[in-house]
PDB file of N, CA and C in Angstrom:
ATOM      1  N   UNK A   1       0.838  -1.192   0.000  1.00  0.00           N
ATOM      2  CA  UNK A   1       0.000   0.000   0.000  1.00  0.00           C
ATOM      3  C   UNK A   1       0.882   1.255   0.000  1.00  0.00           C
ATOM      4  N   UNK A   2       2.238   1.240   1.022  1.00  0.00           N
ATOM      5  CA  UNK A   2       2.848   2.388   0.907  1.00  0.00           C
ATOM      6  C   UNK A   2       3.593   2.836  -0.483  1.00  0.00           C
ATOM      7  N   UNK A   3       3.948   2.031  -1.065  1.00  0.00           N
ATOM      8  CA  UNK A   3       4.521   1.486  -2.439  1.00  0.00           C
ATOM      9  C   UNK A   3       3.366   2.364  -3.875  1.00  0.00           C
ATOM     10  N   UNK A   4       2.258   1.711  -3.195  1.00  0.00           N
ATOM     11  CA  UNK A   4       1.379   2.414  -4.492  1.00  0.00           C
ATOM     12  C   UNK A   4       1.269   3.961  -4.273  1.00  0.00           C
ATOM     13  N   UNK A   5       1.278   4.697  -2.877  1.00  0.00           N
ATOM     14  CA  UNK A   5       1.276   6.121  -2.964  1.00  0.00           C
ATOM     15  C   UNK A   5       1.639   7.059  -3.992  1.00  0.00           C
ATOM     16  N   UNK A   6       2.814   6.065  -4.156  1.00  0.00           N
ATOM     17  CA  UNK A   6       3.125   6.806  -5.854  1.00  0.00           C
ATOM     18  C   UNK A   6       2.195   6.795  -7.075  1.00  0.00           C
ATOM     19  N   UNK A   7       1.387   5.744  -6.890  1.00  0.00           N
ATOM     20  CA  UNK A   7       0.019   5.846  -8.419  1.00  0.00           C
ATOM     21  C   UNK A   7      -1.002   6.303  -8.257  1.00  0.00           C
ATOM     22  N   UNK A   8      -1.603   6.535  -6.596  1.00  0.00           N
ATOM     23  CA  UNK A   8      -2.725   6.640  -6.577  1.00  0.00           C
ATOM     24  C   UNK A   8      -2.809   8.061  -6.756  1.00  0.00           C
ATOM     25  N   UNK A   9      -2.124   9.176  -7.463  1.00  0.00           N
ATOM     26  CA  UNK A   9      -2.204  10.195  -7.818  1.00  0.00           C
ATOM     27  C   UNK A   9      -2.608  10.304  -9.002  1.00  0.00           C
ATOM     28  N   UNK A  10      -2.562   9.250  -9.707  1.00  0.00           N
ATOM     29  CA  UNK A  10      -3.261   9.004 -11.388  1.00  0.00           C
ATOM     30  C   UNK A  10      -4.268   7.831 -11.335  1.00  0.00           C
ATOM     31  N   UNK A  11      -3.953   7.199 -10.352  1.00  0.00           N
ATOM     32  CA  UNK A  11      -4.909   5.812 -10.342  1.00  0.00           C
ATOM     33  C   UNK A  11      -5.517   5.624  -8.925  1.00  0.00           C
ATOM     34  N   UNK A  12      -6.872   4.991  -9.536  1.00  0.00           N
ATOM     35  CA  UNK A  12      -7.297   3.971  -8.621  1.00  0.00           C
ATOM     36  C   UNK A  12      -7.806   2.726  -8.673  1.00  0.00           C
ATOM     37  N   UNK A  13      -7.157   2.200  -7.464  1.00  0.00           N
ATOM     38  CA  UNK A  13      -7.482   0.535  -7.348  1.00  0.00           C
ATOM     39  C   UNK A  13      -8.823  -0.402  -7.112  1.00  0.00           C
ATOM     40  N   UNK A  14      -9.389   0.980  -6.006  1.00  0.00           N
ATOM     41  CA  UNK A  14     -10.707   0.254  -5.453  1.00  0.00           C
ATOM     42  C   UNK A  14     -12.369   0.698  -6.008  1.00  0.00           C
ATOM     43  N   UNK A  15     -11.703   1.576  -6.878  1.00  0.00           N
ATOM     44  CA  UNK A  15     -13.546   1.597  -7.403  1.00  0.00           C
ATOM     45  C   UNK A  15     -13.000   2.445  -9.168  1.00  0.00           C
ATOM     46  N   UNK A  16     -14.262   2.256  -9.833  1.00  0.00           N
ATOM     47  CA  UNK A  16     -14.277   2.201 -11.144  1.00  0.00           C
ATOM     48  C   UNK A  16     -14.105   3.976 -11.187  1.00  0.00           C
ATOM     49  N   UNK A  17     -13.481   4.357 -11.111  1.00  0.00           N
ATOM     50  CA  UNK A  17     -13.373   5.418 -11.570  1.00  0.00           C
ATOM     51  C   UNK A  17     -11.912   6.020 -12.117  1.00  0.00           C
ATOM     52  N   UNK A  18     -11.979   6.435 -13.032  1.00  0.00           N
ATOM     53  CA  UNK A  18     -10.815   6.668 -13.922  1.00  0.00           C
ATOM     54  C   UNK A  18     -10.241   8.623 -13.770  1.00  0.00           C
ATOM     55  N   UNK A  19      -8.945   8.568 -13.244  1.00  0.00           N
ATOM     56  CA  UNK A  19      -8.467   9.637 -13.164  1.00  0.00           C
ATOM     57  C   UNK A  19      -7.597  10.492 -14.197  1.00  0.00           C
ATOM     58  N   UNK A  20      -6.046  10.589 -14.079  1.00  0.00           N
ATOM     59  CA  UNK A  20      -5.377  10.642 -14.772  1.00  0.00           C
ATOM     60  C   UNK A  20      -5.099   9.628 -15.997  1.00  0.00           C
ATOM     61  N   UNK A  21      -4.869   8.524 -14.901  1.00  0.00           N
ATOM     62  CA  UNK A  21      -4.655   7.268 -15.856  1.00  0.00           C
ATOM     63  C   UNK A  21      -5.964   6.463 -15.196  1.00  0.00           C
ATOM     64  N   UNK A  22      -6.018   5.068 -16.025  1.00  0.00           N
ATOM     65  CA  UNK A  22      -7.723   4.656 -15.883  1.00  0.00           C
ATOM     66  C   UNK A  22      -7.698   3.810 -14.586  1.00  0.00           C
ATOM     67  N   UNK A  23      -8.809   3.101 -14.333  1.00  0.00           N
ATOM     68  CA  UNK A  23      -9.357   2.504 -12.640  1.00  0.00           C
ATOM     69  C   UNK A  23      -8.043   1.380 -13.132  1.00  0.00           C
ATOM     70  N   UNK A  24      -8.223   0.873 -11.930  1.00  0.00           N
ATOM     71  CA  UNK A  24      -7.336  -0.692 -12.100  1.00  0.00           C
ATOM     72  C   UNK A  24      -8.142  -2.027 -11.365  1.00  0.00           C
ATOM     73  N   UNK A  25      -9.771  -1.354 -11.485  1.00  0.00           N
ATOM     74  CA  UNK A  25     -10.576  -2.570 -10.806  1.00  0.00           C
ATOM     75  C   UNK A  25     -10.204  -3.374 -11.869  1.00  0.00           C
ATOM     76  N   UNK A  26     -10.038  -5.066 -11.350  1.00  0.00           N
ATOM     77  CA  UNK A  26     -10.117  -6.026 -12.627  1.00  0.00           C
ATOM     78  C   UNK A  26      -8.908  -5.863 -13.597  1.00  0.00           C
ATOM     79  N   UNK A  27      -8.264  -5.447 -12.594  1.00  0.00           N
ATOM     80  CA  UNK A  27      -6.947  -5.455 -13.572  1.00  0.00           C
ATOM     81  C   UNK A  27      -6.190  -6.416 -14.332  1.00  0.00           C
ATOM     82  N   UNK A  28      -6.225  -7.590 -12.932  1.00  0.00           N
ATOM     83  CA  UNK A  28      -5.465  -8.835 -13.526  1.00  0.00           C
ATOM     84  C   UNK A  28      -6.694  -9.710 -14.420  1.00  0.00           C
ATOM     85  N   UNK A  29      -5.949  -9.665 -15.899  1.00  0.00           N
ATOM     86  CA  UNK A  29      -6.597 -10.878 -16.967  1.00  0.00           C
ATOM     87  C   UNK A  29      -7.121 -10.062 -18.306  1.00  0.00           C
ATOM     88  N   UNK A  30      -7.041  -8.358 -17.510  1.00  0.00           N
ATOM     89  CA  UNK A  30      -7.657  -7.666 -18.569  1.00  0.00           C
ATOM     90  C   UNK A  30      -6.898  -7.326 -20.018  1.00  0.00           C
ATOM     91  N   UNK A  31      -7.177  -6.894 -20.597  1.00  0.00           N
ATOM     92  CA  UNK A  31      -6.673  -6.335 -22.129  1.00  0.00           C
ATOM     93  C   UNK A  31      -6.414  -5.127 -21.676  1.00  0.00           C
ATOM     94  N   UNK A  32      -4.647  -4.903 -22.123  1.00  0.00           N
ATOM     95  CA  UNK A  32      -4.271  -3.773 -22.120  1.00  0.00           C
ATOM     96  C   UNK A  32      -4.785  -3.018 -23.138  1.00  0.00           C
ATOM     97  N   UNK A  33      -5.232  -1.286 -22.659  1.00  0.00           N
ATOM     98  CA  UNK A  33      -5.826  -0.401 -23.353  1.00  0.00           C
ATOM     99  C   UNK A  33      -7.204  -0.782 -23.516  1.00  0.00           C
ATOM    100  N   UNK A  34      -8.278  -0.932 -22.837  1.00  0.00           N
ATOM    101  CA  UNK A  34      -9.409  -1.536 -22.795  1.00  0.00           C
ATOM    102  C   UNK A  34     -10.386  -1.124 -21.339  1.00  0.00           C
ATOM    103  N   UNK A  35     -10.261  -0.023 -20.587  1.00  0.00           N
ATOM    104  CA  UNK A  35     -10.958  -0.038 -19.882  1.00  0.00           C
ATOM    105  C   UNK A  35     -11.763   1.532 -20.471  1.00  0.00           C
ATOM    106  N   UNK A  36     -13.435   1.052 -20.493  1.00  0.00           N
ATOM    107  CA  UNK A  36     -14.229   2.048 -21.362  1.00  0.00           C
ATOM    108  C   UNK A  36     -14.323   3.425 -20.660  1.00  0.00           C
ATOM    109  N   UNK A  37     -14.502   4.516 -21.371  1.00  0.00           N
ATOM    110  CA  UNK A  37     -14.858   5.549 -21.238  1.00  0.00           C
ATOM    111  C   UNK A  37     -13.130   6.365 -20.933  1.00  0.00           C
ATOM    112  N   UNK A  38     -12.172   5.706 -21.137  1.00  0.00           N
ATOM    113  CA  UNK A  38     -10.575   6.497 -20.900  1.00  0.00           C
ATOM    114  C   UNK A  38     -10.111   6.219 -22.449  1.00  0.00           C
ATOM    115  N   UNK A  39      -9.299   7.644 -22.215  1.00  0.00           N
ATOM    116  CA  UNK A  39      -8.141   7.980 -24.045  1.00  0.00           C
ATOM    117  C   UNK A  39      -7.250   7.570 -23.252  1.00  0.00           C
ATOM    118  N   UNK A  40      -7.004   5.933 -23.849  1.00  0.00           N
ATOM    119  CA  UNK A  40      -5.641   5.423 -23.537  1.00  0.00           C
ATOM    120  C   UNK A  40      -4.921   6.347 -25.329  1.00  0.00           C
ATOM    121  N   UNK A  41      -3.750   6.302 -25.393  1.00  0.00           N
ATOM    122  CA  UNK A  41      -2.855   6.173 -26.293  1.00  0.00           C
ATOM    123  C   UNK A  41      -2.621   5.478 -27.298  1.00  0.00           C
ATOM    124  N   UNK A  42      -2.778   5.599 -28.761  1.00  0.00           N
ATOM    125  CA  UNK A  42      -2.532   4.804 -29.520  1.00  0.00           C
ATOM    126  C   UNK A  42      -1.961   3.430 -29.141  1.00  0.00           C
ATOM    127  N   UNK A  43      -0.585   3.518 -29.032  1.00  0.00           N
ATOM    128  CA  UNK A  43       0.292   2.350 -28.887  1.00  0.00           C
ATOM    129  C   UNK A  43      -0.016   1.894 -27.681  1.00  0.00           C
ATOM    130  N   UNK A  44      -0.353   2.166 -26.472  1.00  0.00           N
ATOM    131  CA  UNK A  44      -1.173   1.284 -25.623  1.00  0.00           C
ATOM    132  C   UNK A  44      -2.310   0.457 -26.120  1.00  0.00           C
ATOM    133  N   UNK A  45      -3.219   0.858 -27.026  1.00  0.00           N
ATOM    134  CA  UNK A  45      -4.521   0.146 -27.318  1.00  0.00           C
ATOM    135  C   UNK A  45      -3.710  -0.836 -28.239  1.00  0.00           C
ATOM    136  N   UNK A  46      -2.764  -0.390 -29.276  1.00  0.00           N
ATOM    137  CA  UNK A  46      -2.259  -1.279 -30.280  1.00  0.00           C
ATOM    138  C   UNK A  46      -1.433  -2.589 -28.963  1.00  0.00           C
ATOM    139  N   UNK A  47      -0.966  -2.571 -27.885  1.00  0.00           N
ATOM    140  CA  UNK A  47      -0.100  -3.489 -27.311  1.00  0.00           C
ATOM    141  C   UNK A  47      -1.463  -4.236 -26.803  1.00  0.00           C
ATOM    142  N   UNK A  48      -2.787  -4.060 -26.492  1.00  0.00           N
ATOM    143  CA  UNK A  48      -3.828  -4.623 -26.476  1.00  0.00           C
ATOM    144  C   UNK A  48      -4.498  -5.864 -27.653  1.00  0.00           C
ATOM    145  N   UNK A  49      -4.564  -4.749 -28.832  1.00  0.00           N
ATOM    146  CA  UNK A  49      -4.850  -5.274 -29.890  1.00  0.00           C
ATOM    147  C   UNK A  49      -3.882  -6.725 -30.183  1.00  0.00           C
ATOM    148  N   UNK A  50      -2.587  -6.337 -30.023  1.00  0.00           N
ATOM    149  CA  UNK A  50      -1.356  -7.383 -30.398  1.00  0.00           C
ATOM    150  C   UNK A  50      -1.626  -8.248 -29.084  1.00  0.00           C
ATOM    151  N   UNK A  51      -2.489  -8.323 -27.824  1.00  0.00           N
ATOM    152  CA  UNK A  51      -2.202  -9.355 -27.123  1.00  0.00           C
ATOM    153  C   UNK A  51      -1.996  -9.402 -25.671  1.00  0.00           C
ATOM    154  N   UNK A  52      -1.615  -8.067 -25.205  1.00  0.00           N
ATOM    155  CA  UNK A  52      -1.250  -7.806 -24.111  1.00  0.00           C
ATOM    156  C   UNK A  52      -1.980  -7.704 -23.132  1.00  0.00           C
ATOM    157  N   UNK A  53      -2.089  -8.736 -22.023  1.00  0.00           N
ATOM    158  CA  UNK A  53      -3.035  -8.634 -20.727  1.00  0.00           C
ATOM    159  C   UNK A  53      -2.323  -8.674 -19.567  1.00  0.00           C
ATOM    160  N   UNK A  54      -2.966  -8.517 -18.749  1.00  0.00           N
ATOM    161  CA  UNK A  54      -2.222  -7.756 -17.603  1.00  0.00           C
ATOM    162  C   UNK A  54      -2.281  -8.936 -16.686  1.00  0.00           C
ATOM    163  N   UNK A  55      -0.850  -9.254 -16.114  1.00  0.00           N
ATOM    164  CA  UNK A  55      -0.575 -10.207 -15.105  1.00  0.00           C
ATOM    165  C   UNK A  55       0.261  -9.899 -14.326  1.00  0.00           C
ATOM    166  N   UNK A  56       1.157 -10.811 -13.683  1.00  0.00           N
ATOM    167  CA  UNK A  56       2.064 -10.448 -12.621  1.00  0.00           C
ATOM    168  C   UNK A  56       3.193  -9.871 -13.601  1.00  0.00           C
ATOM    169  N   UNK A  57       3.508 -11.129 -14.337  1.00  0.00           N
ATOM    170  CA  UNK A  57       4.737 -10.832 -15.201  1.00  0.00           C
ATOM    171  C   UNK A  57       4.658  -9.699 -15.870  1.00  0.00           C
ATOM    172  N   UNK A  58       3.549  -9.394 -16.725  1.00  0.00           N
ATOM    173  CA  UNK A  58       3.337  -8.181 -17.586  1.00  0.00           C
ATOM    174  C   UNK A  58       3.229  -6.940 -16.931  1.00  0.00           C
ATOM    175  N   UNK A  59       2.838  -6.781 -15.952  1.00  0.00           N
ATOM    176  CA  UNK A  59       2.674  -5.468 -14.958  1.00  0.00           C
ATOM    177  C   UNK A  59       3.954  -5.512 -14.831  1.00  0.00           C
ATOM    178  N   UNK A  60       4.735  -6.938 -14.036  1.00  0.00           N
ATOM    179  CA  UNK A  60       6.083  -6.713 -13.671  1.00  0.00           C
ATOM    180  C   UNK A  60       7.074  -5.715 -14.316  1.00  0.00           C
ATOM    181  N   UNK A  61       7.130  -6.173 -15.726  1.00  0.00           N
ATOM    182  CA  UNK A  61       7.861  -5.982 -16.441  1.00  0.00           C
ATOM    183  C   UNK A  61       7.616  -4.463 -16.774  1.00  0.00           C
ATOM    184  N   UNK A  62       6.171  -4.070 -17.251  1.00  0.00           N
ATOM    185  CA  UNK A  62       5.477  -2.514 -17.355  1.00  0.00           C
ATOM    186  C   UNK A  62       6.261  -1.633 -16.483  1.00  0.00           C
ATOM    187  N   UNK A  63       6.235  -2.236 -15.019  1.00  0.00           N
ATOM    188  CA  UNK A  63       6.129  -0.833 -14.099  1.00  0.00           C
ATOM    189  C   UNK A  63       8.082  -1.181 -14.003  1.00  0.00           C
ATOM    190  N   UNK A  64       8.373  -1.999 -14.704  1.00  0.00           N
ATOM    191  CA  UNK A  64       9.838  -1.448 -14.193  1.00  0.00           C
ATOM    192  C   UNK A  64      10.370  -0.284 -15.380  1.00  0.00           C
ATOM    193  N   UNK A  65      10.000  -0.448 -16.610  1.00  0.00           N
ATOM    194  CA  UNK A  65       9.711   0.879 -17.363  1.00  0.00           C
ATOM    195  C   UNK A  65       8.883   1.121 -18.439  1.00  0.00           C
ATOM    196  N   UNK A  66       8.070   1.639 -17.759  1.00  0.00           N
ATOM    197  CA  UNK A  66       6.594   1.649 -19.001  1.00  0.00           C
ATOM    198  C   UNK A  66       6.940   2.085 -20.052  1.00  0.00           C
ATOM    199  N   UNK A  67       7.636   3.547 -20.191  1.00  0.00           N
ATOM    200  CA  UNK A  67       7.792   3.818 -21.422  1.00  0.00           C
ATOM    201  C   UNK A  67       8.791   2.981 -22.149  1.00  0.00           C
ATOM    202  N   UNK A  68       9.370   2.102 -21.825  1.00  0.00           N
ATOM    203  CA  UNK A  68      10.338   1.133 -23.052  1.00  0.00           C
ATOM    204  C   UNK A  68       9.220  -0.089 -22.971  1.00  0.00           C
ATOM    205  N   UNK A  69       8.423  -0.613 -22.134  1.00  0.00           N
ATOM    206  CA  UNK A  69       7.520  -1.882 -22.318  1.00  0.00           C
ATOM    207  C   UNK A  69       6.423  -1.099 -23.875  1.00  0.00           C
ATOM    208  N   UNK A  70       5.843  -0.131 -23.265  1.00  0.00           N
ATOM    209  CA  UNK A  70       4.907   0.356 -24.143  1.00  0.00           C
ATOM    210  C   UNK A  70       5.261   1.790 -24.811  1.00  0.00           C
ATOM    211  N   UNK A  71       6.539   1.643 -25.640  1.00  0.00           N
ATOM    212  CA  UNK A  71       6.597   2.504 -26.635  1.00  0.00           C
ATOM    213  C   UNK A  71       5.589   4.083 -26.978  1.00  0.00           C
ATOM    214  N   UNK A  72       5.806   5.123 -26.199  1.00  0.00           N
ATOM    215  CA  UNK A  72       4.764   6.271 -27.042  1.00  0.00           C
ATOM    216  C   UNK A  72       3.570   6.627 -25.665  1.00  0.00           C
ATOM    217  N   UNK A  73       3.177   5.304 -24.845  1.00  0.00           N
ATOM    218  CA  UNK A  73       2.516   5.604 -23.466  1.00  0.00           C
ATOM    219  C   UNK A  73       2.244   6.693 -23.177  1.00  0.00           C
ATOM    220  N   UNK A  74       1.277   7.146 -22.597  1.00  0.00           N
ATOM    221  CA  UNK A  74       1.029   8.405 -21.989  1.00  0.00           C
ATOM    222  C   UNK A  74       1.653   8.937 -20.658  1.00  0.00           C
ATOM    223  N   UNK A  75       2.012   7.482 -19.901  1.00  0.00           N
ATOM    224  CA  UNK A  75       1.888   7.101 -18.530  1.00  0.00           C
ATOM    225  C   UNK A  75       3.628   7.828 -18.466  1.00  0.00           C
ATOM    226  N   UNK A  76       3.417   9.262 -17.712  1.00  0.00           N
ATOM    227  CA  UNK A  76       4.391   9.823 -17.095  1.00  0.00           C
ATOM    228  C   UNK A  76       5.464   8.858 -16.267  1.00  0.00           C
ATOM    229  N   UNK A  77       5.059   8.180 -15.524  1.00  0.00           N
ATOM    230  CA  UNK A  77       5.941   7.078 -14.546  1.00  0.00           C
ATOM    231  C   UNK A  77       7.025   6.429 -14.918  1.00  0.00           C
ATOM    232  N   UNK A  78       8.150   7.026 -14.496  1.00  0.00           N
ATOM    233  CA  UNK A  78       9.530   6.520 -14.834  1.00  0.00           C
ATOM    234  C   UNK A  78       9.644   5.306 -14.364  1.00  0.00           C
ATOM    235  N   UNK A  79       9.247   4.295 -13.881  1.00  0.00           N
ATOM    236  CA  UNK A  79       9.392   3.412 -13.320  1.00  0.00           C
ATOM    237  C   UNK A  79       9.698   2.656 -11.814  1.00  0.00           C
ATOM    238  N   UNK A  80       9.217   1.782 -11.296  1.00  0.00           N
ATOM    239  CA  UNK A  80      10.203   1.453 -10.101  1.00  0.00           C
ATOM    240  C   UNK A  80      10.995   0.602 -10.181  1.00  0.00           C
ATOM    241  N   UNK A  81      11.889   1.286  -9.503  1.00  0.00           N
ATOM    242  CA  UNK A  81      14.195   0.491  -9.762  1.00  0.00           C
ATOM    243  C   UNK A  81      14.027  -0.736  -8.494  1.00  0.00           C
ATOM    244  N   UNK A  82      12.970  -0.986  -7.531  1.00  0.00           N
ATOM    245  CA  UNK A  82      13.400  -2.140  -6.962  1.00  0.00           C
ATOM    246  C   UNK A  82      12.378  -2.969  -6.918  1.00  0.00           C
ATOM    247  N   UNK A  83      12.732  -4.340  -7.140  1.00  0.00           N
ATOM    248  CA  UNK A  83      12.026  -5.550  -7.777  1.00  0.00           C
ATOM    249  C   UNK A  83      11.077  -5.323  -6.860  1.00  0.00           C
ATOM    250  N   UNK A  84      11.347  -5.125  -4.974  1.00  0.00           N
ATOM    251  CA  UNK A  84      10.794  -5.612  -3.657  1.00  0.00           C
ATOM    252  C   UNK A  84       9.479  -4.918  -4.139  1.00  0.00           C
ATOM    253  N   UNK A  85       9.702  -3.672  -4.564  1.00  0.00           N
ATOM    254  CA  UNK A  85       8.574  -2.121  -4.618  1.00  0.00           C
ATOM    255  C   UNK A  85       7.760  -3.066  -5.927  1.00  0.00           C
ATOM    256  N   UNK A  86       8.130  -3.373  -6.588  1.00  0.00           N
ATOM    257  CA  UNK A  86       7.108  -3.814  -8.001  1.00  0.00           C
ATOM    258  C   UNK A  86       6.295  -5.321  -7.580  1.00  0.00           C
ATOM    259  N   UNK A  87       6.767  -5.871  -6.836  1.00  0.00           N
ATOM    260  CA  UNK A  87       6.025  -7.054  -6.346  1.00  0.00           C
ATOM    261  C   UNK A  87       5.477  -6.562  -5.082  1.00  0.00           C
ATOM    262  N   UNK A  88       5.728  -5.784  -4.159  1.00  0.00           N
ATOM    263  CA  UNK A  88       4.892  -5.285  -3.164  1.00  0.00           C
ATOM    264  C   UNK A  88       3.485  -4.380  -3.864  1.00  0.00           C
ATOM    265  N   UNK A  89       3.705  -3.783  -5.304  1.00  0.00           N
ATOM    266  CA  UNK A  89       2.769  -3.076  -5.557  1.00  0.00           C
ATOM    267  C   UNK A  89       1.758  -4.029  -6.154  1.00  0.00           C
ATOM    268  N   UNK A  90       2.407  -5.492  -6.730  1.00  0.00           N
ATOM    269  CA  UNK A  90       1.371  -6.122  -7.171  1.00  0.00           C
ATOM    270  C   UNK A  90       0.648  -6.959  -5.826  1.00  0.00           C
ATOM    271  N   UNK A  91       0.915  -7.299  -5.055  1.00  0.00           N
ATOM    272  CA  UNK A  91       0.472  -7.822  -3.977  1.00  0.00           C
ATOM    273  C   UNK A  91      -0.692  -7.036  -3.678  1.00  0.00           C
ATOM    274  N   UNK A  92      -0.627  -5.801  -3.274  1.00  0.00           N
ATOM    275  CA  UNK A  92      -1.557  -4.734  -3.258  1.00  0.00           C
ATOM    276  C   UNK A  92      -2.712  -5.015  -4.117  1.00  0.00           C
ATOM    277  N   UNK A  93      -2.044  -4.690  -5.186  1.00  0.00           N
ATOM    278  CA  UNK A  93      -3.406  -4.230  -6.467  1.00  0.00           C
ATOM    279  C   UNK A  93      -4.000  -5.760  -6.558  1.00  0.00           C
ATOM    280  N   UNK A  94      -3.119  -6.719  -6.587  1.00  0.00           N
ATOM    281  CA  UNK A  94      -4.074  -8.376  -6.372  1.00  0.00           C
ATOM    282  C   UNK A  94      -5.317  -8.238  -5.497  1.00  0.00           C
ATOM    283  N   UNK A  95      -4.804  -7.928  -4.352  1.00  0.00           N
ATOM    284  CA  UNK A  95      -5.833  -7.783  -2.813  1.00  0.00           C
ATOM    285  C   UNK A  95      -6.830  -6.810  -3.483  1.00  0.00           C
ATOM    286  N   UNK A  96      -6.668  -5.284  -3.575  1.00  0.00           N
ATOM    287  CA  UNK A  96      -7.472  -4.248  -3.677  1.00  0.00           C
ATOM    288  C   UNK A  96      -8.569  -4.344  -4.870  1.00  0.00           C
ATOM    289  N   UNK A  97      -7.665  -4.741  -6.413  1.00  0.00           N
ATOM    290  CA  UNK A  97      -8.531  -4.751  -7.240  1.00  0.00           C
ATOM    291  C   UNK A  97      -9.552  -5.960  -7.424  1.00  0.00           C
ATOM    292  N   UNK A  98      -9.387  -7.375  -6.550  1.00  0.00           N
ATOM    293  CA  UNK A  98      -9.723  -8.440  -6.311  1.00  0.00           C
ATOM    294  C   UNK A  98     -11.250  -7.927  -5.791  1.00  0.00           C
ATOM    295  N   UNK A  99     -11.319  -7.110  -4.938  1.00  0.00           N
ATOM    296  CA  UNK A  99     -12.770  -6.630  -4.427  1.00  0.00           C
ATOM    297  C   UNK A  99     -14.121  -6.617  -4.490  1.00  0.00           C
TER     298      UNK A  99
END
């Protein structure tokens, strides 16, 4: 939870509502670039289109640097540099968006 402080300034976990960047209810299994009523980014919807759903590994890999996972992204977030912080944040969003 202390870990996500850093997203929940663009995001939220526990209810459908889309801020900066979109909700993250139902996150895990979903299609990247696919949650309705948000302007994801071209090349986000295209990493959707090509396949991309959101899991441990795929978040993993996202939040260690979004903009080289997803090319062009909107998503300001330089990334997090320690593995502990990117698996503590998915632990979180498992629990929260699980709801």
């Amino acid at each position: 939870k202390k870990v996500f402080n850093k997203c929940k300034a663009c995001h939220v976990a526990d209810a459908e509502k889309n801020r900066v960047g979109p909700h993250l209810v139902g996150l895990f299994g979903r299609t990247a670039g696919t949650v309705e009523k948000f302007k994801y980014s071209k090349p986000m919807i295209e990493k959707g289109e090509a396949g991309l759903v959101w899991n441990e590994e795929t978040l993993s890999d996202y939040l260690k640097a979004p903009r080289d996972y997803v090319k062009g992204t909107r998503m300001a977030f330089a990334g997090l540099k320690k593995q502990d912080d990117i698996d503590n944040v998915i632990a979180y969003l498992k629990a929260e968006t699980a709801k």
